[in-house]
C-alpha atoms as a PDB file:
ATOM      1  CA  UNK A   1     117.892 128.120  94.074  1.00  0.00           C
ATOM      2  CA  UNK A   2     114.448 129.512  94.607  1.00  0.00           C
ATOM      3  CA  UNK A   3     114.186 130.942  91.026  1.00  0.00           C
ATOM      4  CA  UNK A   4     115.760 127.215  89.677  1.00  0.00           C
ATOM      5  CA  UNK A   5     113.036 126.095  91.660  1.00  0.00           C
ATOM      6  CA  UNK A   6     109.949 128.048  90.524  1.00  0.00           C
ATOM      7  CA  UNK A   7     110.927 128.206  86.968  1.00  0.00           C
ATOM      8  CA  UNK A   8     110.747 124.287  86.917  1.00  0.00           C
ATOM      9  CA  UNK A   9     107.931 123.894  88.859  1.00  0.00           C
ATOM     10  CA  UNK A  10     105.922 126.254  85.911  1.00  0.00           C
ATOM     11  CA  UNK A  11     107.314 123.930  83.176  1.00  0.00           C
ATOM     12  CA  UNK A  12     105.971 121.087  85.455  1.00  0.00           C
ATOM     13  CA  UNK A  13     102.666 122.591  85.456  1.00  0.00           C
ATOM     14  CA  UNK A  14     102.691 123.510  81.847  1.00  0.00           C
ATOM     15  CA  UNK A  15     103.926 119.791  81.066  1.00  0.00           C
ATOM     16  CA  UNK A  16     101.477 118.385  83.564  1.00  0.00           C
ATOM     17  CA  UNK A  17      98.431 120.502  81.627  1.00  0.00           C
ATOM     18  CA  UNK A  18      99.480 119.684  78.377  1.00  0.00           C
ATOM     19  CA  UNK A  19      99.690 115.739  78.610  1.00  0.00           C
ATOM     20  CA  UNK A  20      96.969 115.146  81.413  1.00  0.00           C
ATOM     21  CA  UNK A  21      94.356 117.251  79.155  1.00  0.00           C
ATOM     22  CA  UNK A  22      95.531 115.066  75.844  1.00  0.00           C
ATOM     23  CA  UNK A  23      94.954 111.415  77.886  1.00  0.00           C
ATOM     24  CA  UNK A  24      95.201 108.843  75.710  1.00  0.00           C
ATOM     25  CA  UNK A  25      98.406 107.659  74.509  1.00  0.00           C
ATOM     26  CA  UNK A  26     100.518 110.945  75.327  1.00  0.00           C
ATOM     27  CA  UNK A  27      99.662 110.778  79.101  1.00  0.00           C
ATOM     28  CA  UNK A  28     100.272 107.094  78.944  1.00  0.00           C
ATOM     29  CA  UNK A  29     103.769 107.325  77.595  1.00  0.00           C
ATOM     30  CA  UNK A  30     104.633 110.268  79.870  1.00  0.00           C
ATOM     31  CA  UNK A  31     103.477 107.892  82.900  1.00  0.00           C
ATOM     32  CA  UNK A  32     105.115 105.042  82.150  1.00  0.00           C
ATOM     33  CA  UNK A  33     108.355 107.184  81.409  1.00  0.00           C
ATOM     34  CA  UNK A  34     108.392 108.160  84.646  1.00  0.00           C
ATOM     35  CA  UNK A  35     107.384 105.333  86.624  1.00  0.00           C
ATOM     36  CA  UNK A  36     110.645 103.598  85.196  1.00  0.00           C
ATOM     37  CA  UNK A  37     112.894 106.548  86.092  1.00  0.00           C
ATOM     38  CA  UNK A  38     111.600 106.401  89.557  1.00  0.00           C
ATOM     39  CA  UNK A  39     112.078 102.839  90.388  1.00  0.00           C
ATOM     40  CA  UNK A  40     115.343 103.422  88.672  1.00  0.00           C
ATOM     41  CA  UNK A  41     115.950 105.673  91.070  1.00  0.00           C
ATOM     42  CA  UNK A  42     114.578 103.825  94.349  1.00  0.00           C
ATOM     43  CA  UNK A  43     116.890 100.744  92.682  1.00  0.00           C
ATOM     44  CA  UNK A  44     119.767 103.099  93.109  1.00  0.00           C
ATOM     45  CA  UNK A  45     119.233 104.534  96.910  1.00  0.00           C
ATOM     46  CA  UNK A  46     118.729 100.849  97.495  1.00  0.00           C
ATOM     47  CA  UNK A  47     121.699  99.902  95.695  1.00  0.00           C
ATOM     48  CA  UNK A  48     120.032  97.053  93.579  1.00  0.00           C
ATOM     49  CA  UNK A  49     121.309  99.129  90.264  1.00  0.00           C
ATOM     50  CA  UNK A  50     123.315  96.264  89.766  1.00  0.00           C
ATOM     51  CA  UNK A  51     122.116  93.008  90.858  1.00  0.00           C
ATOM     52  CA  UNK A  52     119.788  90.993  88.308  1.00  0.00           C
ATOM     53  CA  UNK A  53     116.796  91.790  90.030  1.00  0.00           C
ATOM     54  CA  UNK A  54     116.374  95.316  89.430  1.00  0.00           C
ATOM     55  CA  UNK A  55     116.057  94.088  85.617  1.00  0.00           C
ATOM     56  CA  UNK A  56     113.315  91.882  86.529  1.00  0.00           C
ATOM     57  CA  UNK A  57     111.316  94.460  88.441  1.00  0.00           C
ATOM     58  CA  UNK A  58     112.096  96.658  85.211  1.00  0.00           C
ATOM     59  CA  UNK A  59     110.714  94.135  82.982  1.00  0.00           C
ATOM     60  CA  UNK A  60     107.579  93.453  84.945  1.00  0.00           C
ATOM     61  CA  UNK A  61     106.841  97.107  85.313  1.00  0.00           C
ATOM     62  CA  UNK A  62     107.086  97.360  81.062  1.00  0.00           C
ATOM     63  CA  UNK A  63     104.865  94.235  80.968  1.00  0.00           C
ATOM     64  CA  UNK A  64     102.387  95.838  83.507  1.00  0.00           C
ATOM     65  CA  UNK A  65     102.182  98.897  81.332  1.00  0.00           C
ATOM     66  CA  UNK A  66     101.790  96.837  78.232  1.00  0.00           C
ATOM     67  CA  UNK A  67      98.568  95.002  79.959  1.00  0.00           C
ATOM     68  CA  UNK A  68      97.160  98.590  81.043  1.00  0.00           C
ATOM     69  CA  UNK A  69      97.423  99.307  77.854  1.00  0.00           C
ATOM     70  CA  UNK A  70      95.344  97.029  76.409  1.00  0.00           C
ATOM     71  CA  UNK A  71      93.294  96.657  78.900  1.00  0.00           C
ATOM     72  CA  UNK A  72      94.215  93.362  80.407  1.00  0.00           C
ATOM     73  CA  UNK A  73      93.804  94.058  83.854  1.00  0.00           C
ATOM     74  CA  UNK A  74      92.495  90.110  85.019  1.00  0.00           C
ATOM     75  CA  UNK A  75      96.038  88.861  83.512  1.00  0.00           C
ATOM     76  CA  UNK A  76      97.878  91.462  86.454  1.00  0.00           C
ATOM     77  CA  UNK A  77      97.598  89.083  89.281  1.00  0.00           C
ATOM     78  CA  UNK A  78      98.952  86.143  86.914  1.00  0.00           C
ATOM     79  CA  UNK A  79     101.942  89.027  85.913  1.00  0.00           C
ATOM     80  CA  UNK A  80     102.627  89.692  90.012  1.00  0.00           C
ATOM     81  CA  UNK A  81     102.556  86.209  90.501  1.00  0.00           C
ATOM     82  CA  UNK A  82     105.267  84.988  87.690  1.00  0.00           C
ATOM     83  CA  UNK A  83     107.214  88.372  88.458  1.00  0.00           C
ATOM     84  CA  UNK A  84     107.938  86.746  92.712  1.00  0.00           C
ATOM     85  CA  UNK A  85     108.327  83.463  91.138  1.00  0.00           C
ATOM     86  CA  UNK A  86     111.245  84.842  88.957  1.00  0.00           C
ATOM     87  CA  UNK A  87     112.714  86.313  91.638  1.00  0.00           C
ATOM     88  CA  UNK A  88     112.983  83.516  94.040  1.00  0.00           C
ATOM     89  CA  UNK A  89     114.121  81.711  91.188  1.00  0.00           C
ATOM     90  CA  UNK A  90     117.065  83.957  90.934  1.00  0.00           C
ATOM     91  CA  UNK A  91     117.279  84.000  94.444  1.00  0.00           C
ATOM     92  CA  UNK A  92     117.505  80.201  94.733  1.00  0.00           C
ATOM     93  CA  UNK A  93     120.366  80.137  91.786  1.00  0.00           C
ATOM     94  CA  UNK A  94     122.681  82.866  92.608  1.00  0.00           C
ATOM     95  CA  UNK A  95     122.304  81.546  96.686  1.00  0.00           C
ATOM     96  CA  UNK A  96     124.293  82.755  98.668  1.00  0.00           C
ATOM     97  CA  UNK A  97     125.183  85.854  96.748  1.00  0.00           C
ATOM     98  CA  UNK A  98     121.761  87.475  97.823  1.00  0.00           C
ATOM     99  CA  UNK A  99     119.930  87.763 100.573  1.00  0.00           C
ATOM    100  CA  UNK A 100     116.077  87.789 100.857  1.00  0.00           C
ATOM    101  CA  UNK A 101     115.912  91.846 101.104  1.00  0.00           C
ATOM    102  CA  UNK A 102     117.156  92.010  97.773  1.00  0.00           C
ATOM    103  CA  UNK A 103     114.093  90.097  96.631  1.00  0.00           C
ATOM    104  CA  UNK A 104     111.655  91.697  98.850  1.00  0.00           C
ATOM    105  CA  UNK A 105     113.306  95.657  97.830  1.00  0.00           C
ATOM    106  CA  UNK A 106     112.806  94.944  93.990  1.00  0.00           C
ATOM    107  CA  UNK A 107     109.242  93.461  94.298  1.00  0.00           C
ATOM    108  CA  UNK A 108     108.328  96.592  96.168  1.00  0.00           C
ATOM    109  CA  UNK A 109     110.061  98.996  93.631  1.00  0.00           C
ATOM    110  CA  UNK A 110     107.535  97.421  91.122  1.00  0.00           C
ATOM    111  CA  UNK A 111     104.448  98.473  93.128  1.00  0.00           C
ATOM    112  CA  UNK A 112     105.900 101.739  95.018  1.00  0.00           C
ATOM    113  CA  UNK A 113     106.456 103.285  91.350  1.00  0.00           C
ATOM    114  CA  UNK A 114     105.065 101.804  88.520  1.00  0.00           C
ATOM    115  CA  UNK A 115     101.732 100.695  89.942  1.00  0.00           C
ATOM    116  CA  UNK A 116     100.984 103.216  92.260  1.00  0.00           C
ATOM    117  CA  UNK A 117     102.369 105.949  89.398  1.00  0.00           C
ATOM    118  CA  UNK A 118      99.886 104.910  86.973  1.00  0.00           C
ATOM    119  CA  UNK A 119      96.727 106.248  88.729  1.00  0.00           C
ATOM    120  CA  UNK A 120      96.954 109.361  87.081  1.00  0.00           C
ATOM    121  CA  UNK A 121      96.283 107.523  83.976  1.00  0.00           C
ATOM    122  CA  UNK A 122      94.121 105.101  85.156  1.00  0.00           C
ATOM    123  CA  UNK A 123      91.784 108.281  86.377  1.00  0.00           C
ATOM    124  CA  UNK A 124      92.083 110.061  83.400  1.00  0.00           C
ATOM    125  CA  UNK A 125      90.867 107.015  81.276  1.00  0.00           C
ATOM    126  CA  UNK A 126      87.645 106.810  83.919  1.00  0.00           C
ATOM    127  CA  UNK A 127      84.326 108.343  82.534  1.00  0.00           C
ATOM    128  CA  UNK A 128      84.499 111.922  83.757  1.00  0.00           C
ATOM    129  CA  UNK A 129      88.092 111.166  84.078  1.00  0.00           C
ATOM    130  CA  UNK A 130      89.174 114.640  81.923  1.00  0.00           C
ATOM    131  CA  UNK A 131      87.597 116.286  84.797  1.00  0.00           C
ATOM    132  CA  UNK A 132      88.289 113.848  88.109  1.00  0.00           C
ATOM    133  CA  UNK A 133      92.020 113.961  87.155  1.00  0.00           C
ATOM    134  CA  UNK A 134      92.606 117.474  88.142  1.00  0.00           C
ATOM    135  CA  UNK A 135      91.536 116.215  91.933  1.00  0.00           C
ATOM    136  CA  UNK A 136      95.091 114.250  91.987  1.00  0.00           C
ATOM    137  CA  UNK A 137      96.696 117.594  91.535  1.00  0.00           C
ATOM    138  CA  UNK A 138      94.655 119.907  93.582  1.00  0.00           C
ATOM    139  CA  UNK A 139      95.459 116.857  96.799  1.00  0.00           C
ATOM    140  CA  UNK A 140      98.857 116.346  96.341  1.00  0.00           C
ATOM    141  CA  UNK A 141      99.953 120.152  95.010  1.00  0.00           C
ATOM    142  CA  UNK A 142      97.384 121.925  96.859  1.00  0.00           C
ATOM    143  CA  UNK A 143      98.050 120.448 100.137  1.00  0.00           C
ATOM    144  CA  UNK A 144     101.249 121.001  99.876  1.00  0.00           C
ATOM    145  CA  UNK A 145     100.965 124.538  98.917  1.00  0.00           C
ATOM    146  CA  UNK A 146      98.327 125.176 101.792  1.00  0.00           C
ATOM    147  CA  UNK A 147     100.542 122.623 104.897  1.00  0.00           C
ATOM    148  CA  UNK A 148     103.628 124.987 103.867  1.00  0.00           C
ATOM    149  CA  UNK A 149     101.681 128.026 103.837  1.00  0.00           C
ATOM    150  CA  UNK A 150      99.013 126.952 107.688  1.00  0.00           C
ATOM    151  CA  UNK A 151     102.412 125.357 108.772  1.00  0.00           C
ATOM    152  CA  UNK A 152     104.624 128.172 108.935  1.00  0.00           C
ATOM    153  CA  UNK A 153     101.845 131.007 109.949  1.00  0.00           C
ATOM    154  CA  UNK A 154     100.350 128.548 113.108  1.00  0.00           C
ATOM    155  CA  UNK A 155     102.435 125.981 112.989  1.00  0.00           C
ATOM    156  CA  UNK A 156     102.978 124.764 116.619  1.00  0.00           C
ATOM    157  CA  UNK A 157     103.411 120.825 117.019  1.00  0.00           C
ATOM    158  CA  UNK A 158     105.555 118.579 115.467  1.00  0.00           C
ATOM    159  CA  UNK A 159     104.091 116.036 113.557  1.00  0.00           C
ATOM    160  CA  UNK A 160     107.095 113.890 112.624  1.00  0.00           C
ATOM    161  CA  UNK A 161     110.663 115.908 113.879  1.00  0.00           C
ATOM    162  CA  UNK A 162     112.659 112.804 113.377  1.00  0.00           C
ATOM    163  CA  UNK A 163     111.858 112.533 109.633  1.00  0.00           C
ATOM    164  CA  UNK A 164     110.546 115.747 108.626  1.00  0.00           C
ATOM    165  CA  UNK A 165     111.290 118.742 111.484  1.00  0.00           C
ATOM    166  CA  UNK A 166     109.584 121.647 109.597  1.00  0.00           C
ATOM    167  CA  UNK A 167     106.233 119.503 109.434  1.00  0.00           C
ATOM    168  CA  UNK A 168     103.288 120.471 112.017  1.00  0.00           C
ATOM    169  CA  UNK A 169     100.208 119.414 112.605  1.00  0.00           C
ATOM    170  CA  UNK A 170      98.626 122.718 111.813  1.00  0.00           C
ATOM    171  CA  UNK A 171     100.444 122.736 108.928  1.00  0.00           C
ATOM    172  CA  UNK A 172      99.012 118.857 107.817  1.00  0.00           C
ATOM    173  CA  UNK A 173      95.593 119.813 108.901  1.00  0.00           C
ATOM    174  CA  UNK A 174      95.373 122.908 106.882  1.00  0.00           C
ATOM    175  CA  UNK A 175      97.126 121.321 103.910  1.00  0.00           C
ATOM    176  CA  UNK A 176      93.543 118.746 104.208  1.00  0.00           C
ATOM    177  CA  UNK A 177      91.545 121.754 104.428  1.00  0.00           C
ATOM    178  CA  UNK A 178      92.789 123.550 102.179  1.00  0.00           C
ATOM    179  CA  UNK A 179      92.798 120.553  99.331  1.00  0.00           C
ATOM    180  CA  UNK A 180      88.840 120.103 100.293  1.00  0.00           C
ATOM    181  CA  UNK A 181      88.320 124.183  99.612  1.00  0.00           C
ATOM    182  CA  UNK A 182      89.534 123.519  96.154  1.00  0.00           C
ATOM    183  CA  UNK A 183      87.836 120.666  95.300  1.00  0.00           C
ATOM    184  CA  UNK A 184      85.092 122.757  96.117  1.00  0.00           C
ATOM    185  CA  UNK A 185      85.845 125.699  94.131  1.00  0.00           C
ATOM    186  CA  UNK A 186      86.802 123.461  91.214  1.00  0.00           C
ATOM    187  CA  UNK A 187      84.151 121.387  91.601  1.00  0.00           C
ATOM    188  CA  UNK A 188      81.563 124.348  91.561  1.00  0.00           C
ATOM    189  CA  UNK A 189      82.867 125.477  88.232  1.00  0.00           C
ATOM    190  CA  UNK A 190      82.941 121.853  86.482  1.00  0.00           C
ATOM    191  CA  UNK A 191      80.541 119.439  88.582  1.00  0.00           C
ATOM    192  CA  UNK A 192      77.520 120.388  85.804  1.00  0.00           C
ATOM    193  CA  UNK A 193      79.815 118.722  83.466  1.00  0.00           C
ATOM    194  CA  UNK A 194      80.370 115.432  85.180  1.00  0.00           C
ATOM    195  CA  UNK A 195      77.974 112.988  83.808  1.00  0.00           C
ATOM    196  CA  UNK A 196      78.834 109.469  85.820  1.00  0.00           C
ATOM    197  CA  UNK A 197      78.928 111.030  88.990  1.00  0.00           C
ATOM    198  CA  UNK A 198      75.891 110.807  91.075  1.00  0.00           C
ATOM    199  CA  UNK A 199      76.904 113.931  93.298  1.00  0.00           C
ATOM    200  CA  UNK A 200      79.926 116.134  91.989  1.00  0.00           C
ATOM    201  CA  UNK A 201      80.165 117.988  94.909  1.00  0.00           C
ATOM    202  CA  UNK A 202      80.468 115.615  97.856  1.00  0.00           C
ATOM    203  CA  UNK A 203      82.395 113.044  96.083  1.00  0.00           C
ATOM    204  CA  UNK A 204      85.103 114.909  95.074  1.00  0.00           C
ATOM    205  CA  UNK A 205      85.591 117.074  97.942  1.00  0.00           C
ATOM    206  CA  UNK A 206      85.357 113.948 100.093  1.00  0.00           C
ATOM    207  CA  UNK A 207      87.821 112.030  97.667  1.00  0.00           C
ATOM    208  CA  UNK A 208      90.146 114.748  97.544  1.00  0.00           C
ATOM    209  CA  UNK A 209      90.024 115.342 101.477  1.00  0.00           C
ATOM    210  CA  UNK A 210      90.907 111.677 101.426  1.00  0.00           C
ATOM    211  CA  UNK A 211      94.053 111.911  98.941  1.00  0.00           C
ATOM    212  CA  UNK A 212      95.504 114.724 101.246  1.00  0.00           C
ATOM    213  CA  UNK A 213      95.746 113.109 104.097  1.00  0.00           C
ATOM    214  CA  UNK A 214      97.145 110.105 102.691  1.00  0.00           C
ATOM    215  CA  UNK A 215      99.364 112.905 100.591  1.00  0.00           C
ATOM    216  CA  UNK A 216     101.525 114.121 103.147  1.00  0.00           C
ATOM    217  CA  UNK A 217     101.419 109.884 104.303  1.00  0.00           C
ATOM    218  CA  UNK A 218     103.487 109.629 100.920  1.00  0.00           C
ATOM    219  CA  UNK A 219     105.508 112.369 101.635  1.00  0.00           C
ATOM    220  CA  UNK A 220     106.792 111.092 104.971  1.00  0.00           C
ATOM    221  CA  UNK A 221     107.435 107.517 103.673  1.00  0.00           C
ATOM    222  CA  UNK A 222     109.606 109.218 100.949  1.00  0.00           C
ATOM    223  CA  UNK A 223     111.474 110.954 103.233  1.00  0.00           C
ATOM    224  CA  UNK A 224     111.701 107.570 105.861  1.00  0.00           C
ATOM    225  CA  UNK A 225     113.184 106.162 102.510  1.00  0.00           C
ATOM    226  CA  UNK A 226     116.166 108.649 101.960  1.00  0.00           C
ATOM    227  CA  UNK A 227     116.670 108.739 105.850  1.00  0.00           C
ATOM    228  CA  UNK A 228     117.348 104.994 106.084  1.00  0.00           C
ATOM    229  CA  UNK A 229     119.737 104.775 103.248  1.00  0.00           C
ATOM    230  CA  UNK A 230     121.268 108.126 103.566  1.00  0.00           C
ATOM    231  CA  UNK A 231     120.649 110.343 101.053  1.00  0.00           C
ATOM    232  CA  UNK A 232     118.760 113.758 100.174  1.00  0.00           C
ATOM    233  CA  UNK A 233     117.151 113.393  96.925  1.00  0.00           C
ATOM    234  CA  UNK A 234     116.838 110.469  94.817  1.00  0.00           C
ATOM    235  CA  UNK A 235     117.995 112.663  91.581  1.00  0.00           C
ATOM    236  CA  UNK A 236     118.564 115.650  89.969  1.00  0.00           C
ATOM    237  CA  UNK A 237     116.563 115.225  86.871  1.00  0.00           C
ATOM    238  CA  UNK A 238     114.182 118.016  87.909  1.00  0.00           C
ATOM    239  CA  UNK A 239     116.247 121.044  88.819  1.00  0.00           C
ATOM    240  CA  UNK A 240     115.462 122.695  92.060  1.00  0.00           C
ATOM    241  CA  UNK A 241     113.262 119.784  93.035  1.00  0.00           C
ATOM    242  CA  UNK A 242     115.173 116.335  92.661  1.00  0.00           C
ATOM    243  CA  UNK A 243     113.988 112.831  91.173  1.00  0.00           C
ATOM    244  CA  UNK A 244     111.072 111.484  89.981  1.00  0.00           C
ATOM    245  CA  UNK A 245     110.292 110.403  93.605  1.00  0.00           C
ATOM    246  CA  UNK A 246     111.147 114.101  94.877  1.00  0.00           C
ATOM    247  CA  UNK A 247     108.876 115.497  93.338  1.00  0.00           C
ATOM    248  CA  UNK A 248     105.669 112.789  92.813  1.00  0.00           C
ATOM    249  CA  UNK A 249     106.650 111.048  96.080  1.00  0.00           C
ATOM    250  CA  UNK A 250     102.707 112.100  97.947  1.00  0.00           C
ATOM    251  CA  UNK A 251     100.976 111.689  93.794  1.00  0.00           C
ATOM    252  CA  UNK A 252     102.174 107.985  94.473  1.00  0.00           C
ATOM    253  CA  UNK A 253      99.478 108.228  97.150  1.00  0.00           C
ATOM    254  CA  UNK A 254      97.149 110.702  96.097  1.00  0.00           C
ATOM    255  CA  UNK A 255      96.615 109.055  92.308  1.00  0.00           C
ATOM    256  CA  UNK A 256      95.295 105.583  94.086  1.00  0.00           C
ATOM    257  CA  UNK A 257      93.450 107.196  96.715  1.00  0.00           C
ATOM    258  CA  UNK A 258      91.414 109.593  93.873  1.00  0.00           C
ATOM    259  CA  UNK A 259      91.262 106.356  91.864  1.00  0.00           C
ATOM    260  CA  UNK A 260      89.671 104.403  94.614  1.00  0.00           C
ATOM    261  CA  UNK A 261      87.547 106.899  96.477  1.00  0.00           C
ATOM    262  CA  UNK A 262      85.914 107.921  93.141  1.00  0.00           C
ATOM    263  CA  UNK A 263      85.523 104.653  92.363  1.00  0.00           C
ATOM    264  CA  UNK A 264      83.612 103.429  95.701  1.00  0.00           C
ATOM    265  CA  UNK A 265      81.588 107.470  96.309  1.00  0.00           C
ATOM    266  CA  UNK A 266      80.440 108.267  93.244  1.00  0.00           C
END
C-alpha cells in the first residue's frame, strides 16, 4: 500500500510540474478535467448521480469554465444566477419527488469543485503567476508533509478526534510553520524574478501561512463530508490515495486563499 502510494504520489508531482509550468491551455484542460470528476464524485457520496440536477450542476460547471476561458468573468454572477433558477425550476416541476436538499447539495457541488478547483489556474494566469503558483503546492503539500511529520514527533492534543483522531494541534501548527519556511526558502531563490509584486518575501510567506491554515480547514470539511454519508474515499481513480477530492480536498482551499491573499498583499 505504501509503495502504491508513493509511486503515485511521484507521477502526481511529475504531472503536477509538467502542466502547472505549461499554463495556458494544458493546465486549463487538466483543471477543468478534474473539477468535473470531483463533483462527479461528491454527486455520488451524495447520491444525486441520478437525479436531473446533478446534470445541471455539470452543465453550469462546463459553462463556468467556458467563461474563464475567455475571460468573461462579469457574465459569472448572471451564470450562478440562471444555474439556482434552473434548479428551482426543476424543483417546482418534478414536486414532490425532491426535496429542497437536493437543490441546495447540487448548487454547492458547483462551487465546492469546479469554482474553488480552478484557482490553480486562475493563479497561474496572474502576472508572476508561473512563479506564485508553486505557493498553492508548497501550502497544501507542504503542510501536510510537515502536520504529519510535527504531529506524530510532539503531537499531544487533539484537534478534531471525532473527524480526524490522528490530527493534533502540534501537528496543525507545525504544518503552518512549516508551509511559511518554504515559502521562504522558495521565495529567496525566485522573489528577484517576481516583477508585480511589491515585496516577494512578505507576501508570499504571509499568503502561504494563510493557505495552510485554511489547508488543513479543507481537509477536515472533506473528511466531515465522507463521515456524514458514510464512506472512506470518494474514489479510487488515484491509487493509494482515492478521488479527486482525496487527494485535492485542502488545494480546494489553499488555490482561493493564494488567489486572494496575493491578490489583496501584493
Amino acid at each position: 500500500m505504501f509503495t502504491k502510494r508513493l509511486l503515485s504520489g511521484i507521477v502526481l508531482v511529475i504531472c503536477a510540474i509538467v502542466f502547472v509550468y505549461q499554463g495556458s491551455f494544458p493546465l486549463f484542460a487538466v483543471t477543468m478535467a478534474l473539477a468535473l470528476i470531483g463533483q462527479f464524485e461528491l454527486y455520488r457520496a451524495l447520491k444525486l448521480e441520478k437525479t436531473p440536477f446533478c446534470w445541471i450542476g455539470y452543465l453550469t460547471s462546463v459553462a463556468y469554465y467556458v467563461l474563464l476561458w475567455f475571460d468573461c468573468e462579469y457574465l459569472i454572477v448572471l451564470l450562478v444566477i440562471a444555474a439556482l433558477m434552473l434548479l428551482m425550476t426543476v424543483y417546482v416541476v418534478t414536486f414532490p419527488e425532491y426535496g429542497t436538499e437536493q437543490v441546495t447539495e447540487s448548487f454547492f457541488g458547483i462551487f465546492y469543485t469546479a469554482v474553488m478547483l480552478s484557482y490553480p489556474y486562475q493563479v497561474r494566469m496572474m502576472p508572476d503567476g508561473k512563479y506564485l503558483v508553486w505557493m498553492i503546492f508548497l501550502a497544501s503539500w507542504g503542510s501536510d508533509t510537515f502536520a504529519y511529520c510535527v504531529g506524530r514527533l510532539f503531537g499531544r492534543h487533539k484537534m478534531a478526534p471525532i473527524l480526524s483522531p490522528k490530527k493534533t494541534v502540534e501537528g496543525a501548527v507545525g504544518g503552518v510553520a512549516g508551509a511559511a519556511l518554504l515559502a521562504v526558502i522558495y521565495v529567496s531563490v525566485f522573489g528577484s524574478r517576481m516583477i508585480d509584486v511589491a515585496y516577494p518575501q512578505f507576501t508570499c510567506t504571509a499568503a502561504c501561512a494563510i493557505a495552510a491554515v485554511i489547508s488543513q480547514i479543507g481537509d477536515l470539511a472533506a473528511s466531515a463530508i465522507k463521515r456524514n454519508h458514510d464512506i472512506k474515499d470518494y474514489g479510487n481513480l488515484i491509487p493509494g490515495h482515492g478521488g479527486v477530492l482525496d487527494r485535492f480536498d485542502s488545494m480546494l482551499f489553499t488555490a482561493p486563499a493564494i488567489y486572494f491573499a496575493i491578490l489583496f498583499l501584493r
